[in-house]
Protein backbone atom coordinates (compact mmCIF):
# COMPACT_ATOMS: atom_id res chain seq x y z
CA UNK A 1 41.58 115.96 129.30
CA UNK A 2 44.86 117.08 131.40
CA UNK A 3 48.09 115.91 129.82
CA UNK A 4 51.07 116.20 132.06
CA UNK A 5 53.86 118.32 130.38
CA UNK A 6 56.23 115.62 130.74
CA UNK A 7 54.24 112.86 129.02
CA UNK A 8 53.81 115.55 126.33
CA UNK A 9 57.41 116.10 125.79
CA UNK A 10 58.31 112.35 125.83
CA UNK A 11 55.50 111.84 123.53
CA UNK A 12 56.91 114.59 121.04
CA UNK A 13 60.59 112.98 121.59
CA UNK A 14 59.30 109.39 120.51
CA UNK A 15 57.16 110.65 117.87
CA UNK A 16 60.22 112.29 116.42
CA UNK A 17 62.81 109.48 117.21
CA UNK A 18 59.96 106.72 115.39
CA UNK A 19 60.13 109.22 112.32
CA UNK A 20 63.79 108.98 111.99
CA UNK A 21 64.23 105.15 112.43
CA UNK A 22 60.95 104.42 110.12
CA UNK A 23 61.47 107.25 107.23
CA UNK A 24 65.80 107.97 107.90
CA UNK A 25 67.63 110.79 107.63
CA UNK A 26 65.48 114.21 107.16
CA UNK A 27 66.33 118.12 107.48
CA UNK A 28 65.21 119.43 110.68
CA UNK A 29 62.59 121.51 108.58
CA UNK A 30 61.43 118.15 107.04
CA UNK A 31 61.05 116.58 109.98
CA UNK A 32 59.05 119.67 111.84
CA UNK A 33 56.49 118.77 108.17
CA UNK A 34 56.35 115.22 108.73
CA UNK A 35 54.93 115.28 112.95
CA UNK A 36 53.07 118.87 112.81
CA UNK A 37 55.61 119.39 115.58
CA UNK A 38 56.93 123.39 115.93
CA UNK A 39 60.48 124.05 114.69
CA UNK A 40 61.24 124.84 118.19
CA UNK A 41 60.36 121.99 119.50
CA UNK A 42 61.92 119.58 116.94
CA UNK A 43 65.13 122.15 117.61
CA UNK A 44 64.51 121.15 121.43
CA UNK A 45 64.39 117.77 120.74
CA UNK A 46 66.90 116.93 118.36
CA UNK A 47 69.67 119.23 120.67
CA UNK A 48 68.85 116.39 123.25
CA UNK A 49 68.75 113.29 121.10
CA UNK A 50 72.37 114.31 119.85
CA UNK A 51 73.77 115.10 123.19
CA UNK A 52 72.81 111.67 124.74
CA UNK A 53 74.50 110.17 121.64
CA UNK A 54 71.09 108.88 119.76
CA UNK A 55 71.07 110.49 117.05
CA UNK A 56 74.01 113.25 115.02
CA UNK A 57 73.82 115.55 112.41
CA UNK A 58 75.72 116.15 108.86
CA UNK A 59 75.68 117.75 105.81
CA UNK A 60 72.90 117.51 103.73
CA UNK A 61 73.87 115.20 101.02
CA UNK A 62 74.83 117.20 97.57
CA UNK A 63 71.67 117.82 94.56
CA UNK A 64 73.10 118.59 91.18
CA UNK A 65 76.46 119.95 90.89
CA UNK A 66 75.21 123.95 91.47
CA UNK A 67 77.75 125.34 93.95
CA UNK A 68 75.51 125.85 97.42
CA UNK A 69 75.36 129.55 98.85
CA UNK A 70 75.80 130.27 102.67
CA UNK A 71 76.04 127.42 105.05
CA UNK A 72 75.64 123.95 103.90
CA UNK A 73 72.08 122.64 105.20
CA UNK A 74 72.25 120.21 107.96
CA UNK A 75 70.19 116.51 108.44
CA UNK A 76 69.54 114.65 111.15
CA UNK A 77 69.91 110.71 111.57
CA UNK A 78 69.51 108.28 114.10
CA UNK A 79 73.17 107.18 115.63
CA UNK A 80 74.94 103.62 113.84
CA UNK A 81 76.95 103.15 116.77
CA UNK A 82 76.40 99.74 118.25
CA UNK A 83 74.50 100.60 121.77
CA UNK A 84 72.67 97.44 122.48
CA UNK A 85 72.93 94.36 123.10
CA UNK A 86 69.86 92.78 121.11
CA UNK A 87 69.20 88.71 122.32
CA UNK A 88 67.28 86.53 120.03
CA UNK A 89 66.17 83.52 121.82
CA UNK A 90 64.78 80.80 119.99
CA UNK A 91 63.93 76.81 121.50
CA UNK A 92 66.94 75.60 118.78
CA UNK A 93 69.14 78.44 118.56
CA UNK A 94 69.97 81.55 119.82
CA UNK A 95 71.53 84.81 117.81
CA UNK A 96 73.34 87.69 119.76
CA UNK A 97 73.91 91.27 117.89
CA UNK A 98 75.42 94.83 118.48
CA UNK A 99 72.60 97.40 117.69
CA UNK A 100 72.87 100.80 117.41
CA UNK A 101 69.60 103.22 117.42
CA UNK A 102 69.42 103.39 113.83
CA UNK A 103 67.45 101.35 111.80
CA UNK A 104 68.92 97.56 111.57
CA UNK A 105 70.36 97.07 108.45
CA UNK A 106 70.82 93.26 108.77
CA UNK A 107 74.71 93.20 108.80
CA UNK A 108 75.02 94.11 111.88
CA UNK A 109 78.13 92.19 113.41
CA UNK A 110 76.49 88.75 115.47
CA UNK A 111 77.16 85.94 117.50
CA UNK A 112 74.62 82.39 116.67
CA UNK A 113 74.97 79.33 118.75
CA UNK A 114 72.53 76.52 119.91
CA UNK A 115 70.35 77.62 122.55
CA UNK A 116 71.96 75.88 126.02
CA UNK A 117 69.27 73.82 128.36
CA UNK A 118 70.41 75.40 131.33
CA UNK A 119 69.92 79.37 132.66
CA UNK A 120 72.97 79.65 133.84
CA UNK A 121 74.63 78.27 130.61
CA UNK A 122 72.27 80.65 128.40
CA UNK A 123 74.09 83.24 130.56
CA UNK A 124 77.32 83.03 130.25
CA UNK A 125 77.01 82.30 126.51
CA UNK A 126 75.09 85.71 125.99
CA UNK A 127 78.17 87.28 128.46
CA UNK A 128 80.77 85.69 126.19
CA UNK A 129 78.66 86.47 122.74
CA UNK A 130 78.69 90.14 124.30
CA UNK A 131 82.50 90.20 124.54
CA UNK A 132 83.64 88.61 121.01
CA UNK A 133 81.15 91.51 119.54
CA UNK A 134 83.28 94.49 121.92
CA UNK A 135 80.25 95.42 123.56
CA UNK A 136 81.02 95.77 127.07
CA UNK A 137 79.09 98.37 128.00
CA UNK A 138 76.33 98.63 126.22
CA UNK A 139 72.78 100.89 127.29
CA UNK A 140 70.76 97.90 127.32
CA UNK A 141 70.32 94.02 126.81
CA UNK A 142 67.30 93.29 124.97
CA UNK A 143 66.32 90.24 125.29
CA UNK A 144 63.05 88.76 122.68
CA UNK A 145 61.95 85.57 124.31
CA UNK A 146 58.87 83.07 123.53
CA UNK A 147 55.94 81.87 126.16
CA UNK A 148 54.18 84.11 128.18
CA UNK A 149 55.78 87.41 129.52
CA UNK A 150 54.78 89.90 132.01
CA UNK A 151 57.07 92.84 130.84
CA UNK A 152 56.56 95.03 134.04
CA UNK A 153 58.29 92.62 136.69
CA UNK A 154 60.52 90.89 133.74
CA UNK A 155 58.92 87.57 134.96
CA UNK A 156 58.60 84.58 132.01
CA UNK A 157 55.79 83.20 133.30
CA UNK A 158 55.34 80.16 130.96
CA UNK A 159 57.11 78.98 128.35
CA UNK A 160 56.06 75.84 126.94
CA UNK A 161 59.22 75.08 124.57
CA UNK A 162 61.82 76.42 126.92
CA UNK A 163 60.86 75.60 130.69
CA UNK A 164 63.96 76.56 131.97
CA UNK A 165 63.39 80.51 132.12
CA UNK A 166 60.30 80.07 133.59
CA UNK A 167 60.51 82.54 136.80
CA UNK A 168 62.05 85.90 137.57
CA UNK A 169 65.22 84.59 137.68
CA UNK A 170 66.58 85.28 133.88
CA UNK A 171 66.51 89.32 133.59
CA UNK A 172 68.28 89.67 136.65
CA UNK A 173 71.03 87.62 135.79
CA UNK A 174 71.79 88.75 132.65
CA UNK A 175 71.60 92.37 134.15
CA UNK A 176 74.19 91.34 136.84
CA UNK A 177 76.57 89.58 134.00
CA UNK A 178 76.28 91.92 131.18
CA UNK A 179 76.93 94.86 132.98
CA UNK A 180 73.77 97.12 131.64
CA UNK A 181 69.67 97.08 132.33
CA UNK A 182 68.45 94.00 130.55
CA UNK A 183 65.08 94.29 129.36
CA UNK A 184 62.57 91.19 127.90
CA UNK A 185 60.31 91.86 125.16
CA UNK A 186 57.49 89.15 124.14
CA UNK A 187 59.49 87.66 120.83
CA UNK A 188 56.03 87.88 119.00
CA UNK A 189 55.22 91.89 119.88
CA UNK A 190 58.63 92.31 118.60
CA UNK A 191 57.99 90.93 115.65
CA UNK A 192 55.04 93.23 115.54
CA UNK A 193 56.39 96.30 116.04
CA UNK A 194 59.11 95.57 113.75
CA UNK A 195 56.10 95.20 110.89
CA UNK A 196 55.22 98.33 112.09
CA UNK A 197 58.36 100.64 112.08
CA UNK A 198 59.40 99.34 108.54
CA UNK A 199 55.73 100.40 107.18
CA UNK A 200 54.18 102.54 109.05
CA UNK A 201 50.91 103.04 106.37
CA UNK A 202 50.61 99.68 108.22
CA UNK A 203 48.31 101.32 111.29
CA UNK A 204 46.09 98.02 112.13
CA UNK A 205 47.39 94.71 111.75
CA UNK A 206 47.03 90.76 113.18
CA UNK A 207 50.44 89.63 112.58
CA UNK A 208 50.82 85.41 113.12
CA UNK A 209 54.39 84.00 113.12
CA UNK A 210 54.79 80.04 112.42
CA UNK A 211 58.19 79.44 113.60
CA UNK A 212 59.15 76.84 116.49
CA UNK A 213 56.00 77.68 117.72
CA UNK A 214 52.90 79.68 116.54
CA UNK A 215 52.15 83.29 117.84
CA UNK A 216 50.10 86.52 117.16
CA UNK A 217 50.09 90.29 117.89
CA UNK A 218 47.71 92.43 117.13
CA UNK A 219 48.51 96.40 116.46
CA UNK A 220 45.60 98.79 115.87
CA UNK A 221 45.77 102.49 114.94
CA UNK A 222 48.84 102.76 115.25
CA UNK A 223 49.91 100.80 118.79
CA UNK A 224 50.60 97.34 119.88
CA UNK A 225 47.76 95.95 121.52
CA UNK A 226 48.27 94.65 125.32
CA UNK A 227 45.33 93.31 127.59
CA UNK A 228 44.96 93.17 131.55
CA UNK A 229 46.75 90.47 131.73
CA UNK A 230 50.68 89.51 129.99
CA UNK A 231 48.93 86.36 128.41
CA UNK A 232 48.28 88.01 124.69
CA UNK A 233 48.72 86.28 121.52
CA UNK A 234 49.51 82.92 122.13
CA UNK A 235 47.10 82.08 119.02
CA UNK A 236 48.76 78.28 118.75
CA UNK A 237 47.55 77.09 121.69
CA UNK A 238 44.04 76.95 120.42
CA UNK A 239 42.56 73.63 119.65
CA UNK A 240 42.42 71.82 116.31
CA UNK A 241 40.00 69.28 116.35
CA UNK A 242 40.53 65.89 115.34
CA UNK A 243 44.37 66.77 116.46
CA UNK A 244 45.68 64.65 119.13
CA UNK A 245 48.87 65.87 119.22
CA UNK A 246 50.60 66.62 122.81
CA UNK A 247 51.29 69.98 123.33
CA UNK A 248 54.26 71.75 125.47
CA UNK A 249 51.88 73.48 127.10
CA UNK A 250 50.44 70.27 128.60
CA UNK A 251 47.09 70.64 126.25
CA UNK A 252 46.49 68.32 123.54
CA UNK A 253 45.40 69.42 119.93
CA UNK A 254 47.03 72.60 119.77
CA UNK A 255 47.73 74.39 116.21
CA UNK A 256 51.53 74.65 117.04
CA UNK A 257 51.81 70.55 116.97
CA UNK A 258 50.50 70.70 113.16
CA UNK A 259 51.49 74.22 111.97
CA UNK A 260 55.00 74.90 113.79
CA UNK A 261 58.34 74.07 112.11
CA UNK A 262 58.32 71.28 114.22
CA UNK A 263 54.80 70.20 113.53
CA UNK A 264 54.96 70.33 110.31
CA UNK A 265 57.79 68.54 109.66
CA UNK A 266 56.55 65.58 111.82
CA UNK A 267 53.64 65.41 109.66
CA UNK A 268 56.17 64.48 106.97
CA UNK A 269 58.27 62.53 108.67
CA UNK A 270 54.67 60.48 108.71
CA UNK A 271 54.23 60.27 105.69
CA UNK A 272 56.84 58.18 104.43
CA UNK A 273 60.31 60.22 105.24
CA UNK A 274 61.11 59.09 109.17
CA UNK A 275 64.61 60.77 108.79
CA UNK A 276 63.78 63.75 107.10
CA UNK A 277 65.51 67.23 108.15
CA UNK A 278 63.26 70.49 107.54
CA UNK A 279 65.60 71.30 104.20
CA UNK A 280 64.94 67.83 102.70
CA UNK A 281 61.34 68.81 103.42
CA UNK A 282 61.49 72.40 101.94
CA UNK A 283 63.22 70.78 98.93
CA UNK A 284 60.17 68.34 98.56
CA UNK A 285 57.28 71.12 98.73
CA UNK A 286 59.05 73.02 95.82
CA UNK A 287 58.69 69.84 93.57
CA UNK A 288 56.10 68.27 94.76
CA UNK A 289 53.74 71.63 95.48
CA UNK A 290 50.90 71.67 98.51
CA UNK A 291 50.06 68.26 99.44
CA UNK A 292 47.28 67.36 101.25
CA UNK A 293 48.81 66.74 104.67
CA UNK A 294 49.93 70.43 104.08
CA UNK A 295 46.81 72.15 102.41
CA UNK A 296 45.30 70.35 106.34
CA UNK A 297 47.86 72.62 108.14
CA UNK A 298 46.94 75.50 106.28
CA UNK A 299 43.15 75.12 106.00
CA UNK A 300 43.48 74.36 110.43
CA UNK A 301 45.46 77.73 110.77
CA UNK A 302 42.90 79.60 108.50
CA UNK A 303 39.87 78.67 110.58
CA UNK A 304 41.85 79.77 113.62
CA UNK A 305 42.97 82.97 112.16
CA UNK A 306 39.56 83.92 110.73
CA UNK A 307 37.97 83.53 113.99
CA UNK A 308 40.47 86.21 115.58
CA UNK A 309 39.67 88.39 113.00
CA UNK A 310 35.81 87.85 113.45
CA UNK A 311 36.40 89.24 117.14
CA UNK A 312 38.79 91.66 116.25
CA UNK A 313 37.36 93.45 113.15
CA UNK A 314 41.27 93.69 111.73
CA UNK A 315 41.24 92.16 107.99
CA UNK A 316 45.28 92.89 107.37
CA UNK A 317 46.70 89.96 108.13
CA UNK A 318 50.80 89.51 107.42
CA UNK A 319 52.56 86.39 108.23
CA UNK A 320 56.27 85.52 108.89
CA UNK A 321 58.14 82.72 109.69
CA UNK A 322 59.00 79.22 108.36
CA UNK A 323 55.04 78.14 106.84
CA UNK A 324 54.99 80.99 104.34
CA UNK A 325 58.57 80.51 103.55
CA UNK A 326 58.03 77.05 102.38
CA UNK A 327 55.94 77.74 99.09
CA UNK A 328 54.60 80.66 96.97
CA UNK A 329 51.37 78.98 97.21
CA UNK A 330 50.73 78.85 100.92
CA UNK A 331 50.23 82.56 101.52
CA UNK A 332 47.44 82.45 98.64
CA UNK A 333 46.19 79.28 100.14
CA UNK A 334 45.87 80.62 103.67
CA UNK A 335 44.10 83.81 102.20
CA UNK A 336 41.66 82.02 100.45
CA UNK A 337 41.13 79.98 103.79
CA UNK A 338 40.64 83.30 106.38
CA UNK A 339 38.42 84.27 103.70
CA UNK A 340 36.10 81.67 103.66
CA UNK A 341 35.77 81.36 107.37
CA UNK A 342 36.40 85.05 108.26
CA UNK A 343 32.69 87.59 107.85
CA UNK A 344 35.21 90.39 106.95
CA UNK A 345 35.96 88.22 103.96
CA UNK A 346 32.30 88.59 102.72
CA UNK A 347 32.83 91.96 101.91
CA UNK A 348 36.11 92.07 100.75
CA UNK A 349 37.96 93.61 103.58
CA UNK A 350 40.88 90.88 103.85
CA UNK A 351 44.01 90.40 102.71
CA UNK A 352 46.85 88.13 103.73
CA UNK A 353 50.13 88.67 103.12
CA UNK A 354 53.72 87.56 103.80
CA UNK A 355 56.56 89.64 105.33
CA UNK A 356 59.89 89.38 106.49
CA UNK A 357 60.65 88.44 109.83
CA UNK A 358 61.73 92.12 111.56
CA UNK A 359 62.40 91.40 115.37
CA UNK A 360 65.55 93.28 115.37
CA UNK A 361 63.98 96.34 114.17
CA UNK A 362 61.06 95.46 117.17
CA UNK A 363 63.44 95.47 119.94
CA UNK A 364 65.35 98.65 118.70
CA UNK A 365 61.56 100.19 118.80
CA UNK A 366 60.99 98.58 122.13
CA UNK A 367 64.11 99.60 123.70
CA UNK A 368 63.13 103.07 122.51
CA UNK A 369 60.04 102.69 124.47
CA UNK A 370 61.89 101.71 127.85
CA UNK A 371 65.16 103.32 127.81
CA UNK A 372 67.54 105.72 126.45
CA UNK A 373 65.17 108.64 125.55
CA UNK A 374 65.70 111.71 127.53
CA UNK A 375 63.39 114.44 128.02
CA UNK A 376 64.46 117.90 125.52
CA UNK A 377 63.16 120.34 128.27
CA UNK A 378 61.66 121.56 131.55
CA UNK A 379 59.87 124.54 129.75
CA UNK A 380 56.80 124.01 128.31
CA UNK A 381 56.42 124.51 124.11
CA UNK A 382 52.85 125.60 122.65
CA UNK A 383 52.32 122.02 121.51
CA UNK A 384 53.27 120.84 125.19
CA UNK A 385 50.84 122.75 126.97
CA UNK A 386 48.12 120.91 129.17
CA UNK A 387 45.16 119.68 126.81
């Protein structure tokens, strides 16, 4: 098989930029062990990641109090100079933060506020989050959004919770009024490869997110999983029967009206508490434990989840969002449900288990994907050669 040179080299430039934002800071010797790449060509490549202003070197930090001979060793480390401008948008609300190429560390400075009903609204509050942060030019906007994305033309092509950016319209605008590339990233897949940079013993994975809607992504060995066409995960608009529920999506029955934040707390609101906000309901579960109107959400999303991983042969399942957050019992509970629906759970190949919500993290790895990683070298290294 003939590999061009050039995908070679940006393939040796990502697999050495993933190692620094998944394992941190490493000697350039270290990190020459850790991707079998030469030490000239991890020389190449980290010359080039420091001049573009990705990553920087220092001095190895001090072991024992032995007085060093010769020149202090040097590390390398991904740059924590906010670079992006990362865009969380959610159907409630929407959270705005300064990135830099290193991994997020969660207190990065932000901007929240209630997610407008209007594109040209959502815009100018993104414009003015991006000046109270001092971003004004940043390398990117990154923009995670729900519904159904086709990543190539930056087109939202259905979004059942947020009609309004339905259409080409949104990346372009934001583009135009933030001054920098804006790029849109499928809010699920961003949670996935999010999962994925924080562990990366994590190679094949179904990850399902219960937030204000319900969504998958699957990666396996090792890369996010995309079909033919941009609709891909969209796991909670699959049919629950007996569930009459009206969907967004203009279906009826779909998981996401039962298992969603908003789902789920209707089906309380049901059940006796008409006024109840989703902490009131929280507070209840931790008394009160899995009721049966809950144990039905869970037991729904377990059939639907074991029948994905009949097709797809993947028994890791992690899950994120506001449903696992609500009780230690539910991720159990779910298990126990995937297995008893699921053939991979016959032979004890399953587990499901809970993680932390990672998105940030995703779009850093995403933007590394689509932007700001430049190419070491025109010559080509023994591990660059045609294959």
């Amino acid at each position: 098989m003939y590999v061009h040179p050039a995908e070679l080299r940006h393939a040796n430039t990502r697999r050495l930029f993933c190692q620094l934002l998944s394992a941190g800071p490493a000697s350039r010797a270290a990190l020459s062990r850790a991707t079998g790449l030469s030490a000239v060509t991890v020389g190449r490549v980290i010359d080039s990641l420091c001049e573009n202003g990705i990553a920087e070197e220092f001095e190895a930090p001090a072991h024992g109090t032995a007085p060093a001979m010769g020149r202090p060793p040097r590390w390398v480390r991904l740059s924590d100079r906010p670079q992006f401008l990362a865009v969380e948008l959610g159907m409630r609300s929407t959270r705005v933060a300064a990135l830099p190429f290193a991994r997020p560390a969660g207190s990065e400075p932000c901007v929240q506020f209630a997610t407008p009903k209007s594109r040209r609204l959502f815009v100018a509050a993104v414009r003015a989050a991006r000046d109270r942060l001092g971003l004004r030019r940043p390398r990117a906007a990154l923009l995670s959004v729900p519904g159904v994305l086709n990543e190539q033309s930056g087109t939202i092509l259905f979004s059942p919770n947020l009609h309004w950016t339905e259409g080409p319209e949104l990346v372009p605008e934001l583009t135009a009024r933030c001054a920098c590339e804006a790029l849109a990233v499928q809010e699920i897949q961003a949670l996935a490869l999010g999962h994925q940079a924080a562990e990366p013993a994590a190679e094949s994975f179904l990850l399902i997110d219960f937030g204000d809607g319900v969504g998958g992504a699957v990666v396996t060995r090792g890369r996010l999983m995309e079909g033919p066409a941009p609709l891909s995960g969209e796991i909670g608009h699959t049919l629950v029967p007996g569930n009459s529920r009206p969907c967004g999506c203009g279906a009826t029955g779909c998981l996401e009206t039962i298992a969603s934040r908003t789902g789920l707390l209707a089906t309380f609101r049901t059940g006796g508490f008409p006024r109840a906000t989703w902490q009131a309901m929280a507070a209840h579960i931790a008394r009160q434990g899995i009721e049966p109107w809950l144990a039905a959400a869970i037991e729904a999303a377990g059939v639907i989840i074991a029948g994905a991983t009949n097709l797809l042969g993947i028994g890791e399942i992690v899950v994120t969002g506001d449903l696992p957050a609500l009780h230690p019992d539910v991720t159990p509970k779910l298990e126990e449900s995937i297995r008893g629906h699921a053939l991979l759970g016959r032979f004890g190949r399953l587990s499901c288990r809970a993680a932390p919500r990672r998105r940030m993290l995703g779009l850093v790895v995403a933007a590394s994907h689509r932007v700001g990683l430049p190419e070491p070298s025109m010559v080509a290294l023994p591990e660059e050669r045609a294959v």
